[in-house]
PDB file of N, CA and C in Angstrom:
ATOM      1  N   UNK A   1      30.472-105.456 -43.546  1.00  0.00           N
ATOM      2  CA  UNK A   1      30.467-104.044 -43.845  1.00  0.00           C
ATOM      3  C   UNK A   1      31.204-103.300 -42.735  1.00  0.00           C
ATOM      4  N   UNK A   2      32.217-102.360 -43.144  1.00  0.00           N
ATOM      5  CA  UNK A   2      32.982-101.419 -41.863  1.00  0.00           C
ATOM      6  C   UNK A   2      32.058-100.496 -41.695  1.00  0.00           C
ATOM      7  N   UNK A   3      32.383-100.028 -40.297  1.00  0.00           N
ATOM      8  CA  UNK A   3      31.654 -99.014 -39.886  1.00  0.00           C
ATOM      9  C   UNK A   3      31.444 -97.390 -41.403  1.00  0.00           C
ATOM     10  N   UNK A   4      30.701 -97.056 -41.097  1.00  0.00           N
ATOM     11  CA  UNK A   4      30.523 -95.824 -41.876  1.00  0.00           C
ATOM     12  C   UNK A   4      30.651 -94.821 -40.854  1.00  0.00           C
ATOM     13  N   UNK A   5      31.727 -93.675 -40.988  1.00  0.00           N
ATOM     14  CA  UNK A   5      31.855 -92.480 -40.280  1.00  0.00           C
ATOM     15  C   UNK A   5      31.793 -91.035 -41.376  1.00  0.00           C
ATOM     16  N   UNK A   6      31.092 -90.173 -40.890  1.00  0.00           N
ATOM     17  CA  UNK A   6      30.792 -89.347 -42.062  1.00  0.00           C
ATOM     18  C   UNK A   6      31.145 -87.970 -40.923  1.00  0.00           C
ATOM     19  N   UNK A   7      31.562 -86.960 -40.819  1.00  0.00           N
ATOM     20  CA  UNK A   7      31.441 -85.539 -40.318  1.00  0.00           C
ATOM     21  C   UNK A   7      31.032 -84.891 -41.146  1.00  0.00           C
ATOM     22  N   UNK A   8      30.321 -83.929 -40.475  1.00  0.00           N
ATOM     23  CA  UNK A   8      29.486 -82.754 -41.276  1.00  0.00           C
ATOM     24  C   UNK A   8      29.645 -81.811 -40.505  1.00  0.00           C
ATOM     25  N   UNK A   9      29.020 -80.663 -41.142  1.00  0.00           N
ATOM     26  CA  UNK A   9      28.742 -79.332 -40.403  1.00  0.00           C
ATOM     27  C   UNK A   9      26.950 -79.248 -40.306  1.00  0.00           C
ATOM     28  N   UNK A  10      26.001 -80.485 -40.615  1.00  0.00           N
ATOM     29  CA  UNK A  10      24.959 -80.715 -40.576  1.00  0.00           C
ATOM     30  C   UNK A  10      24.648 -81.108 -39.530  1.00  0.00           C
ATOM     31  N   UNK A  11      23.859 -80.512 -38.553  1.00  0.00           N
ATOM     32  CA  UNK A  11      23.282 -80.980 -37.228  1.00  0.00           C
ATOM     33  C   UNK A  11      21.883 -82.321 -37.571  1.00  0.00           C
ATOM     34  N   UNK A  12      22.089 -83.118 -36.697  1.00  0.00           N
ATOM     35  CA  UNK A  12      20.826 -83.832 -36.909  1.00  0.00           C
ATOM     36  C   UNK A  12      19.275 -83.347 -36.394  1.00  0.00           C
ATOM     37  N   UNK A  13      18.723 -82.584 -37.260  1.00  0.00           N
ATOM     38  CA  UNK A  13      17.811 -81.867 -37.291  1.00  0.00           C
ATOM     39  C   UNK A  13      16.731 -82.740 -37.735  1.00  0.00           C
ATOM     40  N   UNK A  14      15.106 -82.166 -37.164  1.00  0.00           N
ATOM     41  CA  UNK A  14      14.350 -83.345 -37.660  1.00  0.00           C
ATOM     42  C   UNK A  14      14.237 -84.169 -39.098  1.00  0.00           C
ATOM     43  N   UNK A  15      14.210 -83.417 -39.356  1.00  0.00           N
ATOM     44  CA  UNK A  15      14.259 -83.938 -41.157  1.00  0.00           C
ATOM     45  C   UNK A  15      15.098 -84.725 -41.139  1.00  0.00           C
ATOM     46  N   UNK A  16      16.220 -84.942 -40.862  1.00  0.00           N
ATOM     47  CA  UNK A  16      17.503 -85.650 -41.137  1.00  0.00           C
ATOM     48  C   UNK A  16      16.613 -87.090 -40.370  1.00  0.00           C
ATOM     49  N   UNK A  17      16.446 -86.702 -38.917  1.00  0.00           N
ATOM     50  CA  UNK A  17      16.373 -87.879 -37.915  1.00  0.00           C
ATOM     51  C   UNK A  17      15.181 -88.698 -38.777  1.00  0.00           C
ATOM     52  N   UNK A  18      14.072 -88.150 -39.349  1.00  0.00           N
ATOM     53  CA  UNK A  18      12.751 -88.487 -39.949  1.00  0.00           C
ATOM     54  C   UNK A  18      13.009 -89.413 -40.987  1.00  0.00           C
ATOM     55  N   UNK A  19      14.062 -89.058 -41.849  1.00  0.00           N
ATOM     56  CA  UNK A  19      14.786 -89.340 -43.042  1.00  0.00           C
ATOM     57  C   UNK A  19      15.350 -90.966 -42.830  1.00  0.00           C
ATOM     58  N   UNK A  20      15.961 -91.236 -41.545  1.00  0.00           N
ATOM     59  CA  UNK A  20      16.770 -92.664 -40.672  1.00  0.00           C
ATOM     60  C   UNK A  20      15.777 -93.203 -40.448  1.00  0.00           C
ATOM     61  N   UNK A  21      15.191 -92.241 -39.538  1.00  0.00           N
ATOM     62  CA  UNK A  21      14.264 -93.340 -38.794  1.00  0.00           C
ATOM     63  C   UNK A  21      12.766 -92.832 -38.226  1.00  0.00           C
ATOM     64  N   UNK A  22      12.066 -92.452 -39.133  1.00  0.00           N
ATOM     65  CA  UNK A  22      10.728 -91.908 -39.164  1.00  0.00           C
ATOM     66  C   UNK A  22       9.623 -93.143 -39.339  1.00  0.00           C
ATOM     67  N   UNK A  23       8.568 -93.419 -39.151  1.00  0.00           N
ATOM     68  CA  UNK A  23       7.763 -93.833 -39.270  1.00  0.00           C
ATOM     69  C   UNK A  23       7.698 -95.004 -40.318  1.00  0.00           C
ATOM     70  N   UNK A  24       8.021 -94.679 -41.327  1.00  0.00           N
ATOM     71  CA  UNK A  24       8.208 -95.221 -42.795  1.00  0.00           C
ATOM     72  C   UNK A  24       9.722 -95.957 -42.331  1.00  0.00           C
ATOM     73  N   UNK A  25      10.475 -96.127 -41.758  1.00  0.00           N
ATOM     74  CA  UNK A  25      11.802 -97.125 -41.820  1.00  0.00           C
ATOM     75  C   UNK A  25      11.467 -98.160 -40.339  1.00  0.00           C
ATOM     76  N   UNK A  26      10.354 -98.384 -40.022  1.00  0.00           N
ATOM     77  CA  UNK A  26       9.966 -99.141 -38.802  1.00  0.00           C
ATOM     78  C   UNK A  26       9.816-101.068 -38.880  1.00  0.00           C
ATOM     79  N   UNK A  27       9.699-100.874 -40.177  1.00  0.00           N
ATOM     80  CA  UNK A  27       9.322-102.143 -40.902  1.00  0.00           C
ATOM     81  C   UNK A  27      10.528-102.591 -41.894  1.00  0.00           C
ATOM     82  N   UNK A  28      10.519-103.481 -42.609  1.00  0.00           N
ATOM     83  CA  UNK A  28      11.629-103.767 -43.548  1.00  0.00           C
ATOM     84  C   UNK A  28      10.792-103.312 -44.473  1.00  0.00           C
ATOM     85  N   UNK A  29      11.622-103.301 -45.882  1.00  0.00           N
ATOM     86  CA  UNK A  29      10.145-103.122 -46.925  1.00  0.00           C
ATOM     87  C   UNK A  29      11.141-103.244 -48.455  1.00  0.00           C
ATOM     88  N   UNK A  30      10.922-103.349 -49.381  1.00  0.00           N
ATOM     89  CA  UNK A  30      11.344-103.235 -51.211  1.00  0.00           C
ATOM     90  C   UNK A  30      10.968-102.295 -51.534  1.00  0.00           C
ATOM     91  N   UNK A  31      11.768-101.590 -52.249  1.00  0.00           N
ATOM     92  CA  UNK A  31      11.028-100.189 -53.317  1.00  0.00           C
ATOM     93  C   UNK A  31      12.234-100.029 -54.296  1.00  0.00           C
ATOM     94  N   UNK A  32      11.476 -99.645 -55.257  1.00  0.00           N
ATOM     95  CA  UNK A  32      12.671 -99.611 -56.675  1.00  0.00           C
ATOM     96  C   UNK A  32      13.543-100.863 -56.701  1.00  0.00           C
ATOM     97  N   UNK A  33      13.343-102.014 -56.539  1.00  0.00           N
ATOM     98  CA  UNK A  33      14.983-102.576 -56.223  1.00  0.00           C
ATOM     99  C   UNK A  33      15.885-102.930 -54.935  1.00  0.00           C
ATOM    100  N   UNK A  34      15.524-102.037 -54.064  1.00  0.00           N
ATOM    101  CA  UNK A  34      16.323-101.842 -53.249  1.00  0.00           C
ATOM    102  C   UNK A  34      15.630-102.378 -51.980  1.00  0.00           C
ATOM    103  N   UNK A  35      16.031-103.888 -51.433  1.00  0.00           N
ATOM    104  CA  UNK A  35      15.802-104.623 -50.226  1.00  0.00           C
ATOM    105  C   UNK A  35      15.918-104.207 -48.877  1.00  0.00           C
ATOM    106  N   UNK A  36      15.456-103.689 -47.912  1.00  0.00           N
ATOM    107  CA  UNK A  36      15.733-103.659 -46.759  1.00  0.00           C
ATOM    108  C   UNK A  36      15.063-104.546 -45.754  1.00  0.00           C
ATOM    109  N   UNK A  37      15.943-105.292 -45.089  1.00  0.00           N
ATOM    110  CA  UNK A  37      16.178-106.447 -43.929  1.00  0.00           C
ATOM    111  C   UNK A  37      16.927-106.075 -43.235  1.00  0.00           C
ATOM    112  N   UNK A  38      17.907-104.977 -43.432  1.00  0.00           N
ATOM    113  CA  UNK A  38      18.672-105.310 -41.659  1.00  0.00           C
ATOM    114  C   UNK A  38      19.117-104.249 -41.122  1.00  0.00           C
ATOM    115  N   UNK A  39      18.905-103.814 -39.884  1.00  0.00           N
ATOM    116  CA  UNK A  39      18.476-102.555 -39.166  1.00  0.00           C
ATOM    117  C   UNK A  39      20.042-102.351 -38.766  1.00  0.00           C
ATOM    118  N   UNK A  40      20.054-100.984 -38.902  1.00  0.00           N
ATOM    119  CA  UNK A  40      20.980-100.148 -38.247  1.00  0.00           C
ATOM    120  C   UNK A  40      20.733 -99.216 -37.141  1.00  0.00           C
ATOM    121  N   UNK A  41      22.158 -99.030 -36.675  1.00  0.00           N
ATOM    122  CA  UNK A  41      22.173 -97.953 -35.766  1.00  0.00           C
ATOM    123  C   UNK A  41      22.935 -96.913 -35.884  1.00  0.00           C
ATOM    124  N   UNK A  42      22.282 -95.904 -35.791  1.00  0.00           N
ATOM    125  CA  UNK A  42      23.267 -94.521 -36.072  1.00  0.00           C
ATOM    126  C   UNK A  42      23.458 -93.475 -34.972  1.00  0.00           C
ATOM    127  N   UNK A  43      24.711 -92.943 -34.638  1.00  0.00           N
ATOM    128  CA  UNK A  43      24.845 -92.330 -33.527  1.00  0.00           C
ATOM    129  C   UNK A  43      25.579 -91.237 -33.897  1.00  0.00           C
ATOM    130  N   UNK A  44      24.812 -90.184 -33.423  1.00  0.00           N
ATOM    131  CA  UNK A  44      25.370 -88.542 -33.868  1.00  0.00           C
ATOM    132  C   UNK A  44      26.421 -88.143 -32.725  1.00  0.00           C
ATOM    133  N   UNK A  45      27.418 -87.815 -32.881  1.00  0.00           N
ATOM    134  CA  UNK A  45      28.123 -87.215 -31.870  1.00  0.00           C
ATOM    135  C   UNK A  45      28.599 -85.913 -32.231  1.00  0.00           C
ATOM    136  N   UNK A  46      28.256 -84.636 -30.808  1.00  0.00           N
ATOM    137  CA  UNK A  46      28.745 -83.848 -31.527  1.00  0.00           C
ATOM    138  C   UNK A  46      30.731 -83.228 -31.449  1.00  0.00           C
ATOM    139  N   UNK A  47      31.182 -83.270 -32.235  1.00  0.00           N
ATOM    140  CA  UNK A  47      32.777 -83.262 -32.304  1.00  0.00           C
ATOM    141  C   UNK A  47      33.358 -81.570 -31.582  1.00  0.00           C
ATOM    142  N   UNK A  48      33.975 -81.734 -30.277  1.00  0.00           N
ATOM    143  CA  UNK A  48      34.095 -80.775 -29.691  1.00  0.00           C
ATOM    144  C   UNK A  48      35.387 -79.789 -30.372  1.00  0.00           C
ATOM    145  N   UNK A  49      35.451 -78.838 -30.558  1.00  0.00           N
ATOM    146  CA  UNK A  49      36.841 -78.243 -30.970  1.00  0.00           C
ATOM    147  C   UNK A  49      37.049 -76.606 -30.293  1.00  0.00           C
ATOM    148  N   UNK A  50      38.287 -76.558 -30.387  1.00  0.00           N
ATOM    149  CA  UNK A  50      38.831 -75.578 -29.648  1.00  0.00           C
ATOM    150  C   UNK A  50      38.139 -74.571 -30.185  1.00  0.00           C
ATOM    151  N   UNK A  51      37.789 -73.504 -29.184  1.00  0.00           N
ATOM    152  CA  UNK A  51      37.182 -71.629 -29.986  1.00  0.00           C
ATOM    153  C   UNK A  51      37.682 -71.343 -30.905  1.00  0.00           C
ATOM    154  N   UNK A  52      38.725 -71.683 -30.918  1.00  0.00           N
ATOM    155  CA  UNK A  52      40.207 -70.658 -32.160  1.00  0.00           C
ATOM    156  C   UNK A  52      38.982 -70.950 -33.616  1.00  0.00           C
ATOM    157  N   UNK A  53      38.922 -72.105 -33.540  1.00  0.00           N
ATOM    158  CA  UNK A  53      38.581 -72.603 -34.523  1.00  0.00           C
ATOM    159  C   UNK A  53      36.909 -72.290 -34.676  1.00  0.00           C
ATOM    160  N   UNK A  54      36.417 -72.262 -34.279  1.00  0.00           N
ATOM    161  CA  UNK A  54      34.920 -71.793 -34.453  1.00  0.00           C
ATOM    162  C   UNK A  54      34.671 -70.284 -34.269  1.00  0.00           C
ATOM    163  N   UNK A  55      35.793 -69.933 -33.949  1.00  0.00           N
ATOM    164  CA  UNK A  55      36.537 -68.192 -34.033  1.00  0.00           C
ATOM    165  C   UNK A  55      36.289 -67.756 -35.544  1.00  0.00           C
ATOM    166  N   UNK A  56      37.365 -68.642 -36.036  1.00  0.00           N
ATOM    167  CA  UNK A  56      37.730 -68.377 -37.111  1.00  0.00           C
ATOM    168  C   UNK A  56      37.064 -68.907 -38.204  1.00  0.00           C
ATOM    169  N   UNK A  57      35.828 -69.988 -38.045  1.00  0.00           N
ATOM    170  CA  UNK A  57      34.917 -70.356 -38.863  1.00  0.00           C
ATOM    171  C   UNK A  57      33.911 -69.357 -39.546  1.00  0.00           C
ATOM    172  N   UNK A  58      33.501 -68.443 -37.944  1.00  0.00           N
ATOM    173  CA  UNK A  58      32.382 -67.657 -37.751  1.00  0.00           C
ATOM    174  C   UNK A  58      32.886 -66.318 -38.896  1.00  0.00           C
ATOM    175  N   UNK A  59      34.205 -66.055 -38.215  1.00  0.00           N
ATOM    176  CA  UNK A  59      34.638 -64.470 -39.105  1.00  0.00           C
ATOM    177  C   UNK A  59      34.639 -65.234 -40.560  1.00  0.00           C
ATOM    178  N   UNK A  60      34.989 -65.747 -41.092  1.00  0.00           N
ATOM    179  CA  UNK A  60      35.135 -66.468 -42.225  1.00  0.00           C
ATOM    180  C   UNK A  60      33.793 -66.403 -43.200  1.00  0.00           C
ATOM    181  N   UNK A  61      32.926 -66.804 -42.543  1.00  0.00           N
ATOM    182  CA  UNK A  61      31.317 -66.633 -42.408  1.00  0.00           C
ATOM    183  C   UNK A  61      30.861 -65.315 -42.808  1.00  0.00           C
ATOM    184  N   UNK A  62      31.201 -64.731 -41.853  1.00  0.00           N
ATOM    185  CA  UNK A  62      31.255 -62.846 -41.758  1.00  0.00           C
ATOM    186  C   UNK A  62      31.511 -62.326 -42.768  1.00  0.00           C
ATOM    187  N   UNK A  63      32.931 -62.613 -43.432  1.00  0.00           N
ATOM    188  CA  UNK A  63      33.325 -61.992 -44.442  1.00  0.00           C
ATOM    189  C   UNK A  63      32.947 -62.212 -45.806  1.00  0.00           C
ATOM    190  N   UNK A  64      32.770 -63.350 -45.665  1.00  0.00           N
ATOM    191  CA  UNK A  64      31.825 -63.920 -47.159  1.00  0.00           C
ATOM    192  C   UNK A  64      30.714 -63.952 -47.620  1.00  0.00           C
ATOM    193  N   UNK A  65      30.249 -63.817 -46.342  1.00  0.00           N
ATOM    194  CA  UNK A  65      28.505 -63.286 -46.198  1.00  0.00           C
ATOM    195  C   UNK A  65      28.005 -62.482 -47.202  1.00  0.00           C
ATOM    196  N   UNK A  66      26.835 -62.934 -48.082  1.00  0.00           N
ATOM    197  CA  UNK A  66      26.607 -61.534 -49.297  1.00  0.00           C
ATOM    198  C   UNK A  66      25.016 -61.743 -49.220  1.00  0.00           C
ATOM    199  N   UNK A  67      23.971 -62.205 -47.838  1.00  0.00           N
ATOM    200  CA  UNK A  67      22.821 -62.262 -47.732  1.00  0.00           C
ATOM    201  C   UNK A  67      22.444 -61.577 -46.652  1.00  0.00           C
ATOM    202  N   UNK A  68      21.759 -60.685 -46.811  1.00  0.00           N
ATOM    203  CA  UNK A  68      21.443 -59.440 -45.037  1.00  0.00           C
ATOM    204  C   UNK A  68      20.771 -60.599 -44.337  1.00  0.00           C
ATOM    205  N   UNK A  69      19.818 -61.467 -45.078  1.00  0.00           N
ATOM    206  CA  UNK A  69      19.622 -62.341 -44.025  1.00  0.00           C
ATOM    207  C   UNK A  69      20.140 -63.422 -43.320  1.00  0.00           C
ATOM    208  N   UNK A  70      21.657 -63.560 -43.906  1.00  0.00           N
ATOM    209  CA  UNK A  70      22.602 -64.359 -42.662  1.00  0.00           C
ATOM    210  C   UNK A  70      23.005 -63.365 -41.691  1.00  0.00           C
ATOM    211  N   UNK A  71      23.126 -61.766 -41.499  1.00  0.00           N
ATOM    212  CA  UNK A  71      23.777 -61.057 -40.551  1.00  0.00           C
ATOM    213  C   UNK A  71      23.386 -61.488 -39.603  1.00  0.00           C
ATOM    214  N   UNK A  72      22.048 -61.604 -38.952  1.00  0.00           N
ATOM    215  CA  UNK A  72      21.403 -61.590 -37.472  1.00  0.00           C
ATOM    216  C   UNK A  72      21.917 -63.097 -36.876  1.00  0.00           C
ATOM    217  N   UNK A  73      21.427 -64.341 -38.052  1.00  0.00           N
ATOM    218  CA  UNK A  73      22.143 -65.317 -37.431  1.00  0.00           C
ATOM    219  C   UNK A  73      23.583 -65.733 -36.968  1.00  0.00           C
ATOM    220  N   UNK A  74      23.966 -65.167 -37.918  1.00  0.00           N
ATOM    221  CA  UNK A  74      25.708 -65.416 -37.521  1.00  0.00           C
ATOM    222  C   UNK A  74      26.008 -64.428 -36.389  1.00  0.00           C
ATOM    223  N   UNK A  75      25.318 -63.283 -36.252  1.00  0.00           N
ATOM    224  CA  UNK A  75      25.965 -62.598 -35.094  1.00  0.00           C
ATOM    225  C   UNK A  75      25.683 -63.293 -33.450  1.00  0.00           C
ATOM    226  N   UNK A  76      24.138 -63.990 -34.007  1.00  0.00           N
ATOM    227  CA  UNK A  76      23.731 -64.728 -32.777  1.00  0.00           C
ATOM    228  C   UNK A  76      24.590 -65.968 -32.246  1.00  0.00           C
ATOM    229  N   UNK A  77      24.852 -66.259 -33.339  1.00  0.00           N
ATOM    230  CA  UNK A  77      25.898 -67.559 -32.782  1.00  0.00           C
ATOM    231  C   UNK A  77      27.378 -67.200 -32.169  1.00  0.00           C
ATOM    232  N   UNK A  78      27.531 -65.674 -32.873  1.00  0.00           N
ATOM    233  CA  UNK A  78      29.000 -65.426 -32.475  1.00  0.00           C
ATOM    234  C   UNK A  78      28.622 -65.162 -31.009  1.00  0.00           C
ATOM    235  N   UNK A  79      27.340 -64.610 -30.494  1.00  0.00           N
ATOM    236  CA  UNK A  79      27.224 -64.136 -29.252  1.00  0.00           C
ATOM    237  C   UNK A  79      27.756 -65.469 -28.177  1.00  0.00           C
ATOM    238  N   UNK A  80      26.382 -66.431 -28.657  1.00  0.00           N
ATOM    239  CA  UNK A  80      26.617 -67.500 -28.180  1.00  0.00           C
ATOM    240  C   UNK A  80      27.920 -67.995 -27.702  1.00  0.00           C
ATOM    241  N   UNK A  81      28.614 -67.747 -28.741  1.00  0.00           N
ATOM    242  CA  UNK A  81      30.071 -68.514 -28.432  1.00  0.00           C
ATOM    243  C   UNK A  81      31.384 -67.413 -27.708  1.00  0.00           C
ATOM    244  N   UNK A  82      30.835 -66.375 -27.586  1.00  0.00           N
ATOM    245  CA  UNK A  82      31.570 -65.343 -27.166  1.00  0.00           C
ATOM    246  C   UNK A  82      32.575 -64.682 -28.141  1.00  0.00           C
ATOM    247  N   UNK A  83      32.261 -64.492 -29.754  1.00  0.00           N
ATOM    248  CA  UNK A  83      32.805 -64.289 -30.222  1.00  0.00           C
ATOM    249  C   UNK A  83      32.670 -63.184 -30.800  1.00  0.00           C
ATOM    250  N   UNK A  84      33.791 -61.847 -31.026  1.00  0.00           N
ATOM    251  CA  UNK A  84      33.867 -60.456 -31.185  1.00  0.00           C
ATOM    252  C   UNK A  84      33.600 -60.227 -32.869  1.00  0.00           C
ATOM    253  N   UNK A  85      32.760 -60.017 -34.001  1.00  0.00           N
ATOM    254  CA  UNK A  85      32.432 -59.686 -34.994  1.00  0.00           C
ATOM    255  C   UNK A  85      32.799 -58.287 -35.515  1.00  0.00           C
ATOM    256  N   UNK A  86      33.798 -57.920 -35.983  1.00  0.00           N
ATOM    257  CA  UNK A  86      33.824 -56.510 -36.788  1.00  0.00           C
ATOM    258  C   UNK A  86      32.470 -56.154 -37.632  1.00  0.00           C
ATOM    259  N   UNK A  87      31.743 -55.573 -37.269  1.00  0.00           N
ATOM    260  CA  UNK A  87      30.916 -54.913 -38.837  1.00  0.00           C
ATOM    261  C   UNK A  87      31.535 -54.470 -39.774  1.00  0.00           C
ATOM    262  N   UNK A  88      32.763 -54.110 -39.866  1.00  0.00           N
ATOM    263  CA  UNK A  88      32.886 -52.951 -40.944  1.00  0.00           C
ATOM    264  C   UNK A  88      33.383 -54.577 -42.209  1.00  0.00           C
ATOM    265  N   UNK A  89      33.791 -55.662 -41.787  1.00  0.00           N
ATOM    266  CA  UNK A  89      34.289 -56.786 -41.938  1.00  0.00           C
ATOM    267  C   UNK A  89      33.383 -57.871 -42.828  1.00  0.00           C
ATOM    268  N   UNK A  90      31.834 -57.453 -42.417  1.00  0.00           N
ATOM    269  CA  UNK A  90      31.151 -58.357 -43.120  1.00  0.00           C
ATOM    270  C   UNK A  90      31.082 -57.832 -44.853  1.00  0.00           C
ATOM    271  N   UNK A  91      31.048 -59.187 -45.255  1.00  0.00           N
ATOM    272  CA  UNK A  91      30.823 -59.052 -46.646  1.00  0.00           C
ATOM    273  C   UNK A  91      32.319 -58.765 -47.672  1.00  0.00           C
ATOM    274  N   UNK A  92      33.061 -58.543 -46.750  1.00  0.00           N
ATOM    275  CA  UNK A  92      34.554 -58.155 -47.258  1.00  0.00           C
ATOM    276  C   UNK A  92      34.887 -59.474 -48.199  1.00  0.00           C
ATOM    277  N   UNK A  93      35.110 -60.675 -47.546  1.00  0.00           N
ATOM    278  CA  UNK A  93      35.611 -61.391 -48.328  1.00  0.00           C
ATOM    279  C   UNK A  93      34.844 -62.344 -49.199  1.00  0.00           C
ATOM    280  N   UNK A  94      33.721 -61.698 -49.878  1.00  0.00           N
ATOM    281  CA  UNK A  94      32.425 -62.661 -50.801  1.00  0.00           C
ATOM    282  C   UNK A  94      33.153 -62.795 -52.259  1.00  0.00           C
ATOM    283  N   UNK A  95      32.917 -63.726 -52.575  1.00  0.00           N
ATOM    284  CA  UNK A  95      33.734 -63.679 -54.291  1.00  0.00           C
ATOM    285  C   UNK A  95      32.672 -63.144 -55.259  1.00  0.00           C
ATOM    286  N   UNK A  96      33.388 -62.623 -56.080  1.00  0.00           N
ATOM    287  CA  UNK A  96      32.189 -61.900 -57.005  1.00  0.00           C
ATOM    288  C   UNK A  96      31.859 -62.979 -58.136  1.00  0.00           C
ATOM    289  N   UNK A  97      30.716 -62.484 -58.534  1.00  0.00           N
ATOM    290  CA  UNK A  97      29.756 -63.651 -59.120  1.00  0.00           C
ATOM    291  C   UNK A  97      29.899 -62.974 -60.924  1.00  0.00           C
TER     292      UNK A  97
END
């Protein structure tokens, strides 16, 4: 089997980690069909990229935004990252439904 490489914009958050390797995957075990015998290893890395680009993720974000309750988070992250948010900007670019 080749390696499996997957990127996401999904952080490995507990659920995820619980999901690999929680309590219940400690043992081998059968269910439905499906044999497990042989242990893996999985390694999260997180993929560094230039501001421009998480610049331009965030406004992107901003503009498409059509939930008041993404404003506070996305502005927090833009803080985080030092990134300048127009208000007049949010919600501008949401597609209509």
């Amino acid at each position: 089997m080749n390696p499996i490489v997957v990127e996401t914009f999904r952080g490995p958050d507990n659920y995820i980690l619980d999901q690999l390797a929680g309590e219940r995957w400690q043992e081998p075990d059968c269910f439905n069909g499906i044999v497990r015998v042989e242990r893996y290893r999985v390694t999260v890395e997180k993929i560094e990229e230039p501001k421009e680009v998480l610049r331009e993720r965030l406004q992107k974000l901003w503009r498409e935004c059509d939930n008041h309750h993404h404003m506070v988070p996305i502005r927090k992250k833009a803080e985080e990252l030092g990134v300048e948010l127009i208000h007049d900007e949010w919600g501008k670019g949401r597609k209509k439904r």
